[in-house]
C-alpha atoms as a PDB file:
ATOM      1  CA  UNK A   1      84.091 153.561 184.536  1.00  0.00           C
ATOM      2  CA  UNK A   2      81.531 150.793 185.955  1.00  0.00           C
ATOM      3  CA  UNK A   3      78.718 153.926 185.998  1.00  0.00           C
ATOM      4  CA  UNK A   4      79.630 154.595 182.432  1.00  0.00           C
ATOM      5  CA  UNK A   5      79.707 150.374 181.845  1.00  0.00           C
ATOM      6  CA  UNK A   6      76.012 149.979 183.487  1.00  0.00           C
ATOM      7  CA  UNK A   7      74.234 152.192 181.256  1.00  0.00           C
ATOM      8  CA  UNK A   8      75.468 150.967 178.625  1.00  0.00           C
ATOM      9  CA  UNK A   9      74.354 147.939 179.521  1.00  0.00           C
ATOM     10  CA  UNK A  10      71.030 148.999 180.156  1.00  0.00           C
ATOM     11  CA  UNK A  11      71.043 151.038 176.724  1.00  0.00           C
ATOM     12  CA  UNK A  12      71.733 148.143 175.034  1.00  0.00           C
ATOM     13  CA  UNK A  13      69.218 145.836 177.158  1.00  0.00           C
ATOM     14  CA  UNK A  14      66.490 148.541 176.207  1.00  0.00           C
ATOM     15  CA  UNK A  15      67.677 148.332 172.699  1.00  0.00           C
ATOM     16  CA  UNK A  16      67.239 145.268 172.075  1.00  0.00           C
ATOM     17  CA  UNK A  17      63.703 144.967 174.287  1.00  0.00           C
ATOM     18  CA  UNK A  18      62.421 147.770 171.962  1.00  0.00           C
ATOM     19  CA  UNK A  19      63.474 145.620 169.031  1.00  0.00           C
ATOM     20  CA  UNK A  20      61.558 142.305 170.734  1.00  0.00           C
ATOM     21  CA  UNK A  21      58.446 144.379 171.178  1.00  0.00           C
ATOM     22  CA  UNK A  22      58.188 145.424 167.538  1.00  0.00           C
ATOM     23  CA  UNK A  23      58.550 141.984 166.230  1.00  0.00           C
ATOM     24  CA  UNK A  24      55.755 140.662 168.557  1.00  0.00           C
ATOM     25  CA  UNK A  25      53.945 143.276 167.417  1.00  0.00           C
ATOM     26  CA  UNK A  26      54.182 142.243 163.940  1.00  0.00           C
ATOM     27  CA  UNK A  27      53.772 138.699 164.434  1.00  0.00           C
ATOM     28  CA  UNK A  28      50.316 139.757 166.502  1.00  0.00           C
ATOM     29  CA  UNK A  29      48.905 141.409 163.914  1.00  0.00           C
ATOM     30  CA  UNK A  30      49.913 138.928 161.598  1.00  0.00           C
ATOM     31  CA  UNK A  31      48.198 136.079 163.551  1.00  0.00           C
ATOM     32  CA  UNK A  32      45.103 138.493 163.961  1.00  0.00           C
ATOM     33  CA  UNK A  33      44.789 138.851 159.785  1.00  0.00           C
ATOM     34  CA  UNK A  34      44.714 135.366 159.769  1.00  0.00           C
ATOM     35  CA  UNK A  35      42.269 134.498 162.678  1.00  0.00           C
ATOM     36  CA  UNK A  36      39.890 137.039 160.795  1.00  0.00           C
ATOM     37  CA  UNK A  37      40.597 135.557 157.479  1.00  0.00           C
ATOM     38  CA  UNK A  38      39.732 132.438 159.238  1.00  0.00           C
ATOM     39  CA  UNK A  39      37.017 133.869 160.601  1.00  0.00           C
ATOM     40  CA  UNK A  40      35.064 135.309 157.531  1.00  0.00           C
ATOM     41  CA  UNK A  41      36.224 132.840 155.362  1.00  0.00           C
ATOM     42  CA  UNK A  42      33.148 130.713 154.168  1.00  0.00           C
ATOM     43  CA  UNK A  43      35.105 127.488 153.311  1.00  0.00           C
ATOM     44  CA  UNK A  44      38.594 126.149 153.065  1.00  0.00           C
ATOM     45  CA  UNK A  45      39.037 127.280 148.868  1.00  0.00           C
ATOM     46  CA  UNK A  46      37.641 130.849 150.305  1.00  0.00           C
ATOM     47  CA  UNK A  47      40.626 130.518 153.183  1.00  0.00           C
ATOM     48  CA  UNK A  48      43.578 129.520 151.357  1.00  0.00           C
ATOM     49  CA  UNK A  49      42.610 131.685 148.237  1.00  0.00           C
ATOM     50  CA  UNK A  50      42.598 134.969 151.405  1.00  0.00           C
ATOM     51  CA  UNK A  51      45.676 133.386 152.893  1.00  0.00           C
ATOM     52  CA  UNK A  52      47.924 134.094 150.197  1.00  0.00           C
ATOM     53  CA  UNK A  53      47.098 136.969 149.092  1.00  0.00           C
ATOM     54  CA  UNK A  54      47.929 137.966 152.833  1.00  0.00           C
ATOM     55  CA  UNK A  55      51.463 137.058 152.294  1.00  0.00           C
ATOM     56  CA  UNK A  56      51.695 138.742 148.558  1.00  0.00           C
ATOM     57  CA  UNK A  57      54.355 141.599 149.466  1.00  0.00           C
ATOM     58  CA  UNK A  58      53.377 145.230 147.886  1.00  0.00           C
ATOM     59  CA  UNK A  59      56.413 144.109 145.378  1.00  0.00           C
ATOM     60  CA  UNK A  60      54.787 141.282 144.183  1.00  0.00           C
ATOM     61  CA  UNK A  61      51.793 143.236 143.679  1.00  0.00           C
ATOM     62  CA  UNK A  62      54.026 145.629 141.944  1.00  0.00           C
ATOM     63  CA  UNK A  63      55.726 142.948 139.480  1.00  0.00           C
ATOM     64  CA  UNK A  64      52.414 141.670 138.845  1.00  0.00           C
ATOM     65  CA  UNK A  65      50.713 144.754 138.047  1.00  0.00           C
ATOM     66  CA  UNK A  66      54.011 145.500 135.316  1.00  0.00           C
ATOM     67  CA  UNK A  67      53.308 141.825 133.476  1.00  0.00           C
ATOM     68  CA  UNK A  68      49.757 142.538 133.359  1.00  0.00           C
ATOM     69  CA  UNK A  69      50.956 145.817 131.501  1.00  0.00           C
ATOM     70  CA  UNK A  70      53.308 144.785 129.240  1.00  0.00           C
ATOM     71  CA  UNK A  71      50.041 141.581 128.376  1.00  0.00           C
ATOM     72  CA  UNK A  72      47.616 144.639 127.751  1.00  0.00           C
ATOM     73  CA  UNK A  73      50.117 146.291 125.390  1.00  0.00           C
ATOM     74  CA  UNK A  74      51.170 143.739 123.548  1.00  0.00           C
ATOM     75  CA  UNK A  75      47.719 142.606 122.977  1.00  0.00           C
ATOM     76  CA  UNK A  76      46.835 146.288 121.698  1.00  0.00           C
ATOM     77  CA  UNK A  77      49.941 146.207 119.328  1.00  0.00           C
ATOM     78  CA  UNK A  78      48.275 142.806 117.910  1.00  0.00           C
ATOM     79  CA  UNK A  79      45.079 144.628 117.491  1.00  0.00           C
ATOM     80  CA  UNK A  80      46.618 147.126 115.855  1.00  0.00           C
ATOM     81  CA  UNK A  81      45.211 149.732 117.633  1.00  0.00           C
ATOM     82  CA  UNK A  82      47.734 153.123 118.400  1.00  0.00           C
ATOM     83  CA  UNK A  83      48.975 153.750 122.074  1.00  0.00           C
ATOM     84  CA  UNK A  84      50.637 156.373 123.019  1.00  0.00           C
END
């Protein structure tokens, strides 16, 4: 019983230290976008502008790609030219 209590203990410790690495992970390459953002970035408009486009999630990229769609068709239906 305390052999079978002790590794579960250390599954669970591993667990969890697995789970810690990958979110330092993420947070270092986070911090390492933004030090070379910083880094190339020729002045502060440049850096902000590069900042948040960093933090833009592939669905936001997604939602805005869809509005700039539906723009581009309606402007074509006030044209009057045929889309398919």
């Amino acid at each position: 019983m305390l052999t079978e209590i002790l590794i579960f203990i250390i599954v669970c410790f591993s667990a969890y230290e697995c789970y810690a690495h990958q979110l330092e992970r993420r947070r270092a390459i986070e911090r390492e976008r933004e030090l070379l953002t910083a880094i190339m970035s020729k002045d502060l408009g440049q850096y902000t502008h590069a900042i948040d486009a960093l933090k833009r999630t592939p669905k936001d990229k997604l939602n805005e790609l869809k509005a700039e769609n539906e723009l581009a068709q309606a402007a074509v239906k006030l044209e009057g030219i045929p889309v398919r």
